[in-house]
N, C-alpha and C. Protein backbone atom coordinates (compact mmCIF):
# COMPACT_ATOMS: atom_id res chain seq x y z
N UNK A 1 51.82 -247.17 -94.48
CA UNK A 1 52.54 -248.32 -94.97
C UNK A 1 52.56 -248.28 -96.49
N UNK A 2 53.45 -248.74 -96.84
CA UNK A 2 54.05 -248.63 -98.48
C UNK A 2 53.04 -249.86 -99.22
N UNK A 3 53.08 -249.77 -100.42
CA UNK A 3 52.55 -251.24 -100.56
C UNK A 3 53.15 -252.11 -101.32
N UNK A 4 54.45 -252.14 -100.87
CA UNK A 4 55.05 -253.22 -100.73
C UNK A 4 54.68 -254.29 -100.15
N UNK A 5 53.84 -254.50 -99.09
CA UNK A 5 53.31 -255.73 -98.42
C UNK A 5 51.81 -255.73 -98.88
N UNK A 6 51.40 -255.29 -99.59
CA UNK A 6 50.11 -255.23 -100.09
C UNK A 6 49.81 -256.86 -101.43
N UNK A 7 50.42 -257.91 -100.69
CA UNK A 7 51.02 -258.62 -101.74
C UNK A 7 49.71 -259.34 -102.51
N UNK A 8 48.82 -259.34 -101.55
CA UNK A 8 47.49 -260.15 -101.87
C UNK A 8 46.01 -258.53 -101.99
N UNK A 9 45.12 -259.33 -102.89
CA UNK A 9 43.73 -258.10 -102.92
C UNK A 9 42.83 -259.66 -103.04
N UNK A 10 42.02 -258.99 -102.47
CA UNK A 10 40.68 -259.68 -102.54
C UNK A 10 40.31 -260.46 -104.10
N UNK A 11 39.96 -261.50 -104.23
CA UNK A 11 39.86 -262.48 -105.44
C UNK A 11 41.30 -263.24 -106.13
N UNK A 12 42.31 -262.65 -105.57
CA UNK A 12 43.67 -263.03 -105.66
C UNK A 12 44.09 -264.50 -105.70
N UNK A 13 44.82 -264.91 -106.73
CA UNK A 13 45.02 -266.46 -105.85
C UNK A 13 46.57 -266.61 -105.43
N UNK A 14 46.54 -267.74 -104.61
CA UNK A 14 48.45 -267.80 -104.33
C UNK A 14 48.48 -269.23 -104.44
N UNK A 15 49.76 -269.33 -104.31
CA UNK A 15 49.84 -271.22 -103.76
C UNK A 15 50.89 -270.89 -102.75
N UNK A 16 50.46 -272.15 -102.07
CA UNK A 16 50.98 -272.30 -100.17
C UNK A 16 51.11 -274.04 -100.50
N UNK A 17 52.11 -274.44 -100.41
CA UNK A 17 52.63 -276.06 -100.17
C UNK A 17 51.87 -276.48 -101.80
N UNK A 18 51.46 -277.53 -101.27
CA UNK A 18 50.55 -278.23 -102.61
C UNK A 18 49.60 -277.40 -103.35
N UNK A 19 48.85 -276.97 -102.15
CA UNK A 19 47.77 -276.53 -102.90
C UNK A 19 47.37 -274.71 -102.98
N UNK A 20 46.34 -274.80 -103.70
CA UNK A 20 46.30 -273.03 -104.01
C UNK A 20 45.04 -272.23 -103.11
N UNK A 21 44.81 -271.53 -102.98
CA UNK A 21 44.43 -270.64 -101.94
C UNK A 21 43.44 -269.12 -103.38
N UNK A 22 42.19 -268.88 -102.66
CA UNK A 22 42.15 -267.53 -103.36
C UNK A 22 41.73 -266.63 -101.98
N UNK A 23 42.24 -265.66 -102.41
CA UNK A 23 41.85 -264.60 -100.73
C UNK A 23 40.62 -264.05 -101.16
N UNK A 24 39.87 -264.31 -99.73
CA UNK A 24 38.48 -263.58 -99.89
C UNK A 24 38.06 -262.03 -99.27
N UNK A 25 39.36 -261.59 -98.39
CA UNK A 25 39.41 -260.83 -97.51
C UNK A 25 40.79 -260.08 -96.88
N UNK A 26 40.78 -259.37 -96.90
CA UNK A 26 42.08 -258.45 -96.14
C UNK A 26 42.10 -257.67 -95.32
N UNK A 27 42.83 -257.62 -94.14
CA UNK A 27 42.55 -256.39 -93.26
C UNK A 27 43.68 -255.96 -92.32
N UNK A 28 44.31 -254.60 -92.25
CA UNK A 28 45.42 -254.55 -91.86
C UNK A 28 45.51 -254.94 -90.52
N UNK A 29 47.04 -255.09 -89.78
CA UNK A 29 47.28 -255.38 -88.45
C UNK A 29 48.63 -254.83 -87.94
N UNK A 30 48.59 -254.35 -87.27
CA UNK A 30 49.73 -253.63 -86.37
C UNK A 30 49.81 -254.50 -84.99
N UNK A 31 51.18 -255.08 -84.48
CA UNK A 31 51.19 -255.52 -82.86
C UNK A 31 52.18 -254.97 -82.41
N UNK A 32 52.31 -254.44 -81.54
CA UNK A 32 53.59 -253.99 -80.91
C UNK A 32 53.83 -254.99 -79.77
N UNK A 33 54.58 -256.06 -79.79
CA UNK A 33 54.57 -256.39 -78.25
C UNK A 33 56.26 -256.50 -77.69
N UNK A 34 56.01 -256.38 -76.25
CA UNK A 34 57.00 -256.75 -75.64
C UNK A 34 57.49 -257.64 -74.79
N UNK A 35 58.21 -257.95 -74.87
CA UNK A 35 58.60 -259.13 -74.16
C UNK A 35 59.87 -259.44 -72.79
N UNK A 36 60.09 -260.62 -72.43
CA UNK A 36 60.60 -260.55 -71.01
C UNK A 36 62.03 -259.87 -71.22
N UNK A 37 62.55 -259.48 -69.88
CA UNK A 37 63.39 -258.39 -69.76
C UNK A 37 65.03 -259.66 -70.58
N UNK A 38 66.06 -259.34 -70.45
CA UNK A 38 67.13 -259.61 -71.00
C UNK A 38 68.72 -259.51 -70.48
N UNK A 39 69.30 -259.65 -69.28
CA UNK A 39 70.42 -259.16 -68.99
C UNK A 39 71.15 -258.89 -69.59
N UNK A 40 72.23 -257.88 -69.03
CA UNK A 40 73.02 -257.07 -69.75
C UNK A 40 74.35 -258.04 -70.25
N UNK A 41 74.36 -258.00 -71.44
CA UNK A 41 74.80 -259.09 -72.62
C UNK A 41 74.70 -260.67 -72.33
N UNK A 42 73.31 -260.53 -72.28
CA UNK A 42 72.65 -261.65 -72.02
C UNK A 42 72.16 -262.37 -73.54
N UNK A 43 71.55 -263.36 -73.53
CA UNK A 43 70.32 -264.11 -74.38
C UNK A 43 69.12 -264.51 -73.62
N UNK A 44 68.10 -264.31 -74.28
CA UNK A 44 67.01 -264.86 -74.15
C UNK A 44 66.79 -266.50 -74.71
N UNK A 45 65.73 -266.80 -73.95
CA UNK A 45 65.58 -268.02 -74.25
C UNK A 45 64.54 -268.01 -75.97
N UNK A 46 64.03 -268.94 -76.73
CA UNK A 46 63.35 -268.68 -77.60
C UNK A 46 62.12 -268.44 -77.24
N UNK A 47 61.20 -267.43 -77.78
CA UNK A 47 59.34 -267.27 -77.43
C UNK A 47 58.59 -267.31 -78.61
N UNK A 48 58.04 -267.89 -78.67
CA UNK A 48 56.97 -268.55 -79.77
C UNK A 48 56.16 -266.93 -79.70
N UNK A 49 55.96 -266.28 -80.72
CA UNK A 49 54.65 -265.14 -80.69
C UNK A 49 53.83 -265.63 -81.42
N UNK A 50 52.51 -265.82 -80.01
CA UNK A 50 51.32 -266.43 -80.04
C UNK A 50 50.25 -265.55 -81.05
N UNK A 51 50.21 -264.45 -80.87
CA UNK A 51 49.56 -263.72 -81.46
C UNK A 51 49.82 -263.47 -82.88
N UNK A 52 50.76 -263.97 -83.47
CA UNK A 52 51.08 -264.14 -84.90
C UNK A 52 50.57 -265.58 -85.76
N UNK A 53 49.98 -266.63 -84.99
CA UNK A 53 49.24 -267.70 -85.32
C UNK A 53 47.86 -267.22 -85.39
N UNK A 54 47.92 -267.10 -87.12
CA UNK A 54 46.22 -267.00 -87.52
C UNK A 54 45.51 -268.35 -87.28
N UNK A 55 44.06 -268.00 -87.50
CA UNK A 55 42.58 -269.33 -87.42
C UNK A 55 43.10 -269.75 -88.57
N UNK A 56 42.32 -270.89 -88.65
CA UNK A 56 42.00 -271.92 -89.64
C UNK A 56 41.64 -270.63 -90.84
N UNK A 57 41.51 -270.89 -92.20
CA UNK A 57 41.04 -270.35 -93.05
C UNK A 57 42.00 -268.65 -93.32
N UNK A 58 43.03 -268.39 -92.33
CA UNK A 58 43.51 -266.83 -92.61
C UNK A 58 45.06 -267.41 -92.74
N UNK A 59 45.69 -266.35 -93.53
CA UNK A 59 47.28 -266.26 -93.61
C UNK A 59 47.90 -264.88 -93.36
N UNK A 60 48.48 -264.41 -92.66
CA UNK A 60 49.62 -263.33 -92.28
C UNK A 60 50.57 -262.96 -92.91
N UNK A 61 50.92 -262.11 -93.58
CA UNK A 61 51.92 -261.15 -94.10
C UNK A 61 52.34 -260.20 -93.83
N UNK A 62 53.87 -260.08 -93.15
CA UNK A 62 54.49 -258.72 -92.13
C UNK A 62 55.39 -258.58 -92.13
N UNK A 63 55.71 -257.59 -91.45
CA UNK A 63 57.10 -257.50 -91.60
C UNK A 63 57.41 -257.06 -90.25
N UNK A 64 58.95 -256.71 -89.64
CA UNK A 64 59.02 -256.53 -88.10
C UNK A 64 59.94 -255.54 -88.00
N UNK A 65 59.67 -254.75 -87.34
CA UNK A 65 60.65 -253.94 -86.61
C UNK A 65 60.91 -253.86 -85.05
N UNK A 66 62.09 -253.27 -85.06
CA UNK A 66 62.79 -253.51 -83.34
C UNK A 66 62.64 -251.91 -82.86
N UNK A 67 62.29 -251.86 -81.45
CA UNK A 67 62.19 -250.45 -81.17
C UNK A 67 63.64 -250.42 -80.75
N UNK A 68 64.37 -250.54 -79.86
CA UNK A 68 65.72 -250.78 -78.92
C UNK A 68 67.15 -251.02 -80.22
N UNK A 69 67.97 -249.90 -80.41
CA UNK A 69 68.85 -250.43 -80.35
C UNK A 69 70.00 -251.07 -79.57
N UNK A 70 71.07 -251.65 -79.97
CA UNK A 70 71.57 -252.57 -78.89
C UNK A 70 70.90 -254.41 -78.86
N UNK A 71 70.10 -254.53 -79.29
CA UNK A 71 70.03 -255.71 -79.37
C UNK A 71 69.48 -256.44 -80.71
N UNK A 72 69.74 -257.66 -80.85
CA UNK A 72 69.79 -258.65 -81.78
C UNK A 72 68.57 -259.37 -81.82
N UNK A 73 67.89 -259.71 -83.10
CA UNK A 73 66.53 -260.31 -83.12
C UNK A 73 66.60 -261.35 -84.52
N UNK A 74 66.76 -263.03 -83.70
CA UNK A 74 66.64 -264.13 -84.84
C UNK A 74 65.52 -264.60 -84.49
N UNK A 75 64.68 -264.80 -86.25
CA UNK A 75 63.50 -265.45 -86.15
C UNK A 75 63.36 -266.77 -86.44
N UNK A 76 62.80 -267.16 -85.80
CA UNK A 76 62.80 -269.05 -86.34
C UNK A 76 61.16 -269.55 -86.42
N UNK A 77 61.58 -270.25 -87.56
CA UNK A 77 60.03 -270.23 -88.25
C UNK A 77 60.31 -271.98 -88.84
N UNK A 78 59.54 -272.33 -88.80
CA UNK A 78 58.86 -273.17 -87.76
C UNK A 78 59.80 -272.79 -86.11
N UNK A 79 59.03 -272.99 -84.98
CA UNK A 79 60.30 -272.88 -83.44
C UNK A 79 61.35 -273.24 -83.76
N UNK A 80 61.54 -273.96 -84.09
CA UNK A 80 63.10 -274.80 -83.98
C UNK A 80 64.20 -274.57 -85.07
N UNK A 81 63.28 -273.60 -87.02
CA UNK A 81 64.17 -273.64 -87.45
C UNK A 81 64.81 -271.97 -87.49
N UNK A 82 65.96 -271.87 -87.68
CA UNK A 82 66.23 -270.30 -88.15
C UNK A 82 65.97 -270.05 -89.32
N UNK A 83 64.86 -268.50 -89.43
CA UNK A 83 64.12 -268.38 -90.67
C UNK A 83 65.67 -267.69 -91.12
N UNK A 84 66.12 -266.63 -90.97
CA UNK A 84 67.16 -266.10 -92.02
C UNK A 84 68.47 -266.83 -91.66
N UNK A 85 68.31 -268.20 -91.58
CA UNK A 85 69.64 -268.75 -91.23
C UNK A 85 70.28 -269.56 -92.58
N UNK A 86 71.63 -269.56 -92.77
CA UNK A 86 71.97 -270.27 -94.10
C UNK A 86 73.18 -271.51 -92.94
N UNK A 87 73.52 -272.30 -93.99
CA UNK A 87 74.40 -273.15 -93.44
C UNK A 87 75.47 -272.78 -92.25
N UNK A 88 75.28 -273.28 -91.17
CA UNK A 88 76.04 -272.61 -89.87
C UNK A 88 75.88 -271.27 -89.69
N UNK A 89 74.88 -270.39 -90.03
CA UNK A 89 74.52 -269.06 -89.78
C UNK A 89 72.96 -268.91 -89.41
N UNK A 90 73.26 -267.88 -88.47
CA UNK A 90 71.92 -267.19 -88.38
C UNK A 90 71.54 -265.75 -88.66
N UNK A 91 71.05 -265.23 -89.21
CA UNK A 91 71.33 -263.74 -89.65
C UNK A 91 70.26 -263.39 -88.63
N UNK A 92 70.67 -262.21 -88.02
CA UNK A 92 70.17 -261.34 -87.19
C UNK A 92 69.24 -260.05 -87.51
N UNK A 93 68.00 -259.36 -86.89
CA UNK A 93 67.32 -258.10 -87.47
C UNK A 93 68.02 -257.07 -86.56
N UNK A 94 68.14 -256.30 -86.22
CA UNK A 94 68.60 -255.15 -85.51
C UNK A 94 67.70 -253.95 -85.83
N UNK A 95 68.26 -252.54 -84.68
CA UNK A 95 67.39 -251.17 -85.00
C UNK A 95 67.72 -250.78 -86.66
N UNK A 96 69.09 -250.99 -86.35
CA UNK A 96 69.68 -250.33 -87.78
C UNK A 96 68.98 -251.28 -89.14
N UNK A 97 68.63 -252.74 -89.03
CA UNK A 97 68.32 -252.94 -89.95
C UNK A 97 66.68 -252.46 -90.40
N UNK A 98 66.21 -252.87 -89.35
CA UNK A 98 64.45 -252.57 -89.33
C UNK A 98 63.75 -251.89 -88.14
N UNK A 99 63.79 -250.76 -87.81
CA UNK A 99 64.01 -249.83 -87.23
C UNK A 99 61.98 -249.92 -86.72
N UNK A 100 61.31 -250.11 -85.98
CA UNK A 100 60.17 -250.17 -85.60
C UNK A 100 59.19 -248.63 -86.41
N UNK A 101 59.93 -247.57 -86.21
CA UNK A 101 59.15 -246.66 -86.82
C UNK A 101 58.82 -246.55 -88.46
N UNK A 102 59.87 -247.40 -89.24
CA UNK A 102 59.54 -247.42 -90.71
C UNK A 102 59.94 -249.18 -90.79
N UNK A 103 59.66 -250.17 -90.24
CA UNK A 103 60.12 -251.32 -90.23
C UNK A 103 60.62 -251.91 -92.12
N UNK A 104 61.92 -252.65 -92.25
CA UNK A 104 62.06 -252.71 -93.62
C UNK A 104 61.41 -253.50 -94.22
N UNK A 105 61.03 -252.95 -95.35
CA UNK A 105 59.94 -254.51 -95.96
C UNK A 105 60.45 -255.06 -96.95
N UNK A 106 61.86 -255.13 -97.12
CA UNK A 106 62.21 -256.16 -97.44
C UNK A 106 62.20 -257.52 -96.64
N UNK A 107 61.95 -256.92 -95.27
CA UNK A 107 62.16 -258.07 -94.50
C UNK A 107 60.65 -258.60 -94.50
N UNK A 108 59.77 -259.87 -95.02
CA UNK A 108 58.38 -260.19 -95.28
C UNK A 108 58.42 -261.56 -94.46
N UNK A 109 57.38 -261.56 -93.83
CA UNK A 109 57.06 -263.05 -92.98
C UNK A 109 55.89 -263.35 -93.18
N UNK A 110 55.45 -264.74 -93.49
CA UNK A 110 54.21 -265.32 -93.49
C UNK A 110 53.36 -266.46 -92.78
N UNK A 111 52.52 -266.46 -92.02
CA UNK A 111 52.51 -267.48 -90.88
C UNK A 111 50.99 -267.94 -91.19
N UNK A 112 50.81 -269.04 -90.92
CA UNK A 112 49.36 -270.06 -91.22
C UNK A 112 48.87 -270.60 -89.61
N UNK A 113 48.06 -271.35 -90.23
CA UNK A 113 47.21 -272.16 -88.39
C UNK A 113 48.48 -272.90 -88.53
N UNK A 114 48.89 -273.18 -87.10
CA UNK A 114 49.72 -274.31 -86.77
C UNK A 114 51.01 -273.73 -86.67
N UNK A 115 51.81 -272.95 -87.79
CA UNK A 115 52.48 -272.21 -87.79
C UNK A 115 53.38 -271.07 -87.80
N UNK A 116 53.43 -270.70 -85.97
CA UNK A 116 53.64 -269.74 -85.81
C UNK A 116 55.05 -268.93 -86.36
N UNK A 117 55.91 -267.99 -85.19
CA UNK A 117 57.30 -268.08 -85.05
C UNK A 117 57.67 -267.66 -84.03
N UNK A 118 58.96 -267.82 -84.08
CA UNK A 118 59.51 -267.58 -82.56
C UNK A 118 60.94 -266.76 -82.65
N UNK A 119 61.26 -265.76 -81.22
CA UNK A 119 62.41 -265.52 -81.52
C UNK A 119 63.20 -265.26 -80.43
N UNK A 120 64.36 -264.91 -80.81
CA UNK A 120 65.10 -264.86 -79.67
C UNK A 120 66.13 -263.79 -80.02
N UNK A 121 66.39 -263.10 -78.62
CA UNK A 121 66.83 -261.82 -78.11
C UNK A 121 68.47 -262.20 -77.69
N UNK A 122 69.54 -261.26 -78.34
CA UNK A 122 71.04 -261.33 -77.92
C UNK A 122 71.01 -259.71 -77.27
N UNK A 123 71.34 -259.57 -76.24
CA UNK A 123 71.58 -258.18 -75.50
C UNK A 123 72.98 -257.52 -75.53
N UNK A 124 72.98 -256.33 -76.67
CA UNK A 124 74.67 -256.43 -76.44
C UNK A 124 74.97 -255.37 -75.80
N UNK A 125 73.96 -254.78 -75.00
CA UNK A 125 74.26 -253.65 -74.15
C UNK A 125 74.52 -254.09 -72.60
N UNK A 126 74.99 -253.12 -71.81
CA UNK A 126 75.80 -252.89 -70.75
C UNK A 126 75.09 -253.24 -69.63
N UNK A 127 73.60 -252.99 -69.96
CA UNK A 127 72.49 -252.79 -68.69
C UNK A 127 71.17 -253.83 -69.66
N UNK A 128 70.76 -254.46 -68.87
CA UNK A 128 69.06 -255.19 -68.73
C UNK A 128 68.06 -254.55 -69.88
N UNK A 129 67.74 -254.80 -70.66
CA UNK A 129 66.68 -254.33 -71.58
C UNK A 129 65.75 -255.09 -72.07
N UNK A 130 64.31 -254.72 -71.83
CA UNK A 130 63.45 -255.37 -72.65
C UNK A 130 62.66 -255.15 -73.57
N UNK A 131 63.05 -256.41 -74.60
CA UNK A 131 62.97 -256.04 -75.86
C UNK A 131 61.19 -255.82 -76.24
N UNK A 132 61.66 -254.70 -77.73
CA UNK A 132 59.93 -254.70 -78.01
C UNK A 132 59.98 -254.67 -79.53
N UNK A 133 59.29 -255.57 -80.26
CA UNK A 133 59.23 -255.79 -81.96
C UNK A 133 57.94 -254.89 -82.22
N UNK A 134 57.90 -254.46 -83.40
CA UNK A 134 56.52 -254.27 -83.83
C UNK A 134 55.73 -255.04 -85.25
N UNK A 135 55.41 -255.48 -85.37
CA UNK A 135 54.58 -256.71 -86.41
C UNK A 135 53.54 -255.93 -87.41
N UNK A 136 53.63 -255.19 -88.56
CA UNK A 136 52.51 -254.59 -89.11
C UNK A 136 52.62 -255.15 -90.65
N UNK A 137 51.15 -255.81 -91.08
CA UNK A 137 51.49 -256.63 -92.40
C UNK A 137 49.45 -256.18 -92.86
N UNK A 138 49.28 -257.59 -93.11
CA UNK A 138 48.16 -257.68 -93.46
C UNK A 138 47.30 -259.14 -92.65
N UNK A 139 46.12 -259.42 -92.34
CA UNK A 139 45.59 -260.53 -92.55
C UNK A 139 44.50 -260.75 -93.61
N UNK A 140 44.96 -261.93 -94.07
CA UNK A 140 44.03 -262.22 -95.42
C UNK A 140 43.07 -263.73 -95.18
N UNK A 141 41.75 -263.76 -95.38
CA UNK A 141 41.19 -264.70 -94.93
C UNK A 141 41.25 -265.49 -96.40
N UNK A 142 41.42 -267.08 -96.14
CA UNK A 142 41.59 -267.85 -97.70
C UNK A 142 41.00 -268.43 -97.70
N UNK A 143 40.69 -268.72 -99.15
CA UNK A 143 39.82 -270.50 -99.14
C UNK A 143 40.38 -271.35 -100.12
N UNK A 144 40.32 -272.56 -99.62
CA UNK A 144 41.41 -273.37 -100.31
C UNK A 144 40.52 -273.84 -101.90
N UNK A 145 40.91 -273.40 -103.29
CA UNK A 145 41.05 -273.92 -104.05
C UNK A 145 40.56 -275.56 -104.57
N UNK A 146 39.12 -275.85 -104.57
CA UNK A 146 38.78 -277.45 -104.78
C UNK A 146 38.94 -277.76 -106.33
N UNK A 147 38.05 -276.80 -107.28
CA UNK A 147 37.73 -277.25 -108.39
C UNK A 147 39.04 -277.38 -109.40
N UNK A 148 38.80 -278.67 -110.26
CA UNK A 148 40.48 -279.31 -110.15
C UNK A 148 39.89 -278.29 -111.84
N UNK A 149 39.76 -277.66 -112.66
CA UNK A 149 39.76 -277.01 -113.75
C UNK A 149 40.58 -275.46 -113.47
N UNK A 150 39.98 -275.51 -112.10
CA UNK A 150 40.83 -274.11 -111.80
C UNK A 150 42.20 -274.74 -111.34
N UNK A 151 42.33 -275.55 -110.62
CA UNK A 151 43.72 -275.62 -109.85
C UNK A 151 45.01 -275.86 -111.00
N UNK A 152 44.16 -276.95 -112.57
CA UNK A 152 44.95 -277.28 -113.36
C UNK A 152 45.61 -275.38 -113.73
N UNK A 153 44.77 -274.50 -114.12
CA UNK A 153 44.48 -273.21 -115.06
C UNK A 153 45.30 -272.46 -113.60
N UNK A 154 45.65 -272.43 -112.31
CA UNK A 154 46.67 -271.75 -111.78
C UNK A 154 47.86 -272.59 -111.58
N UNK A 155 47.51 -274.09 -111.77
CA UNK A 155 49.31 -275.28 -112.02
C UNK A 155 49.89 -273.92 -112.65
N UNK A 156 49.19 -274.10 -114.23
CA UNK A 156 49.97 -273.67 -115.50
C UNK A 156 50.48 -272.11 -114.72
N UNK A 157 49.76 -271.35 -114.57
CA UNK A 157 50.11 -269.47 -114.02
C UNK A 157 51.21 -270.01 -113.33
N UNK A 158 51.49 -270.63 -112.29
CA UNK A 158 52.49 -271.01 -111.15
C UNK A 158 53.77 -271.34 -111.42
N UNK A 159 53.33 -272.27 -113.04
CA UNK A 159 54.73 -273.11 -113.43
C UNK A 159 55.34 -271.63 -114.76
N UNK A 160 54.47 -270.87 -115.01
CA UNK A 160 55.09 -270.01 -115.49
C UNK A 160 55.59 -268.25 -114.85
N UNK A 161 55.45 -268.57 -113.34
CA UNK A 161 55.89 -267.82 -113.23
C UNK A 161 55.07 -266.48 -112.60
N UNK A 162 53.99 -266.60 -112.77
CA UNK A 162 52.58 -265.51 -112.96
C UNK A 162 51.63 -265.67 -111.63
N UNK A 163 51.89 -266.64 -110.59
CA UNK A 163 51.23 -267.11 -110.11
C UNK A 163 52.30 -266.79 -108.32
N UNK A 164 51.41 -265.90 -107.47
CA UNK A 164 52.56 -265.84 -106.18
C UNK A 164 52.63 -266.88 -105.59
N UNK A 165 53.53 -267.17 -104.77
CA UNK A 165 53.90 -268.30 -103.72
C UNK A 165 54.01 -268.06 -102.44
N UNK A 166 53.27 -268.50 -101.52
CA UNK A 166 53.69 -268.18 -99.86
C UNK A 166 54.79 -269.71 -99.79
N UNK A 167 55.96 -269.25 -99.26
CA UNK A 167 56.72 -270.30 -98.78
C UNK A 167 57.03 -270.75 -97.49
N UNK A 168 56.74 -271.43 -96.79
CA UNK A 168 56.70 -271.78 -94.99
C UNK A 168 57.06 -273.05 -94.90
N UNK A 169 58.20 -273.13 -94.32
CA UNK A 169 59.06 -274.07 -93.84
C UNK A 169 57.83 -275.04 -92.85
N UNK A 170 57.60 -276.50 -93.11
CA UNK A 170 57.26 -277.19 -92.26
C UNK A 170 57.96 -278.38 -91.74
N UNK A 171 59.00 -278.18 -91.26
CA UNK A 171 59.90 -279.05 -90.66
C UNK A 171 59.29 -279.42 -89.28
């Protein structure tokens, strides 16, 4: 893996919603899973991937690839919203875009306790296929940021710019 997703190191800080986070820990993760079959130019219904909801105290950074071409993969993050969706659109991952054996990392996802994601399968082939993603990022264990001298001293890093951001939709 490139390290391009290498976004966090140990003593690192980020901010996530309000507040700031320093990582105490990192450790890579690979999932390959698969999921229920798909008729031939069918849809799937949406599936929450369970196994992408870290514990309390960890955050996830990944990226995804599709083994199968022929079919369509939208992620929705929180369930209900579409993560690459813009006004009346949903943008789709495909083989061609993120291909499971070198998955693209431009494409980056980040998931907390509580919030997983979910996705759903368009089949545009002829015959039944079931689909299989592969998930390889990092997990980073955090601790949330109390002492308000530090939080003021990463405000300032944050508001200039210097300071990373995990962004996660909580709708």
């Amino acid at each position: 893996m490139k390290d391009v997703l290498k976004v966090f190191e140990p003593c690192y800080y980020f901010k996530l919603g309000e507040k700031y986070y320093q990582v105490t820990a990192r450790d890579f993760f690979k999932l390959d899973k698969t999921f229920s079959s798909v008729s031939a130019s069918g849809e799937s219904s949406k599936t929450e991937v369970d196994e992408l909801e870290p514990e309390k105290g960890e955050v996830y950074v990944f990226t995804m690839g599709v083994f199968q071409k022929g079919i369509e993969v939208e992620v929705y993050q929180p369930a209900a919203v579409g993560r690459f969706g813009v006004k009346n659109y949903t943008a789709s991952i495909t083989w061609e875009d993120s291909p499971a054996e070198e998955p693209n990392q431009a494409i980056v996802l980040a998931t907390v306790h509580g919030h997983s994601l979910s996705v759903k399968f368009t089949n545009n082939l002829d015959v039944a296929i079931t689909p299989k993603l592969r998930f390889i990022g990092f997990k980073y264990k955090v601790e949330e940021v109390k002492d308000a001298a530090k939080i003021r001293e990463l405000e300032a890093l944050w508001k200039e710019g210097k300071l990373p951001e995990i962004e996660i939709k909580y709708e």
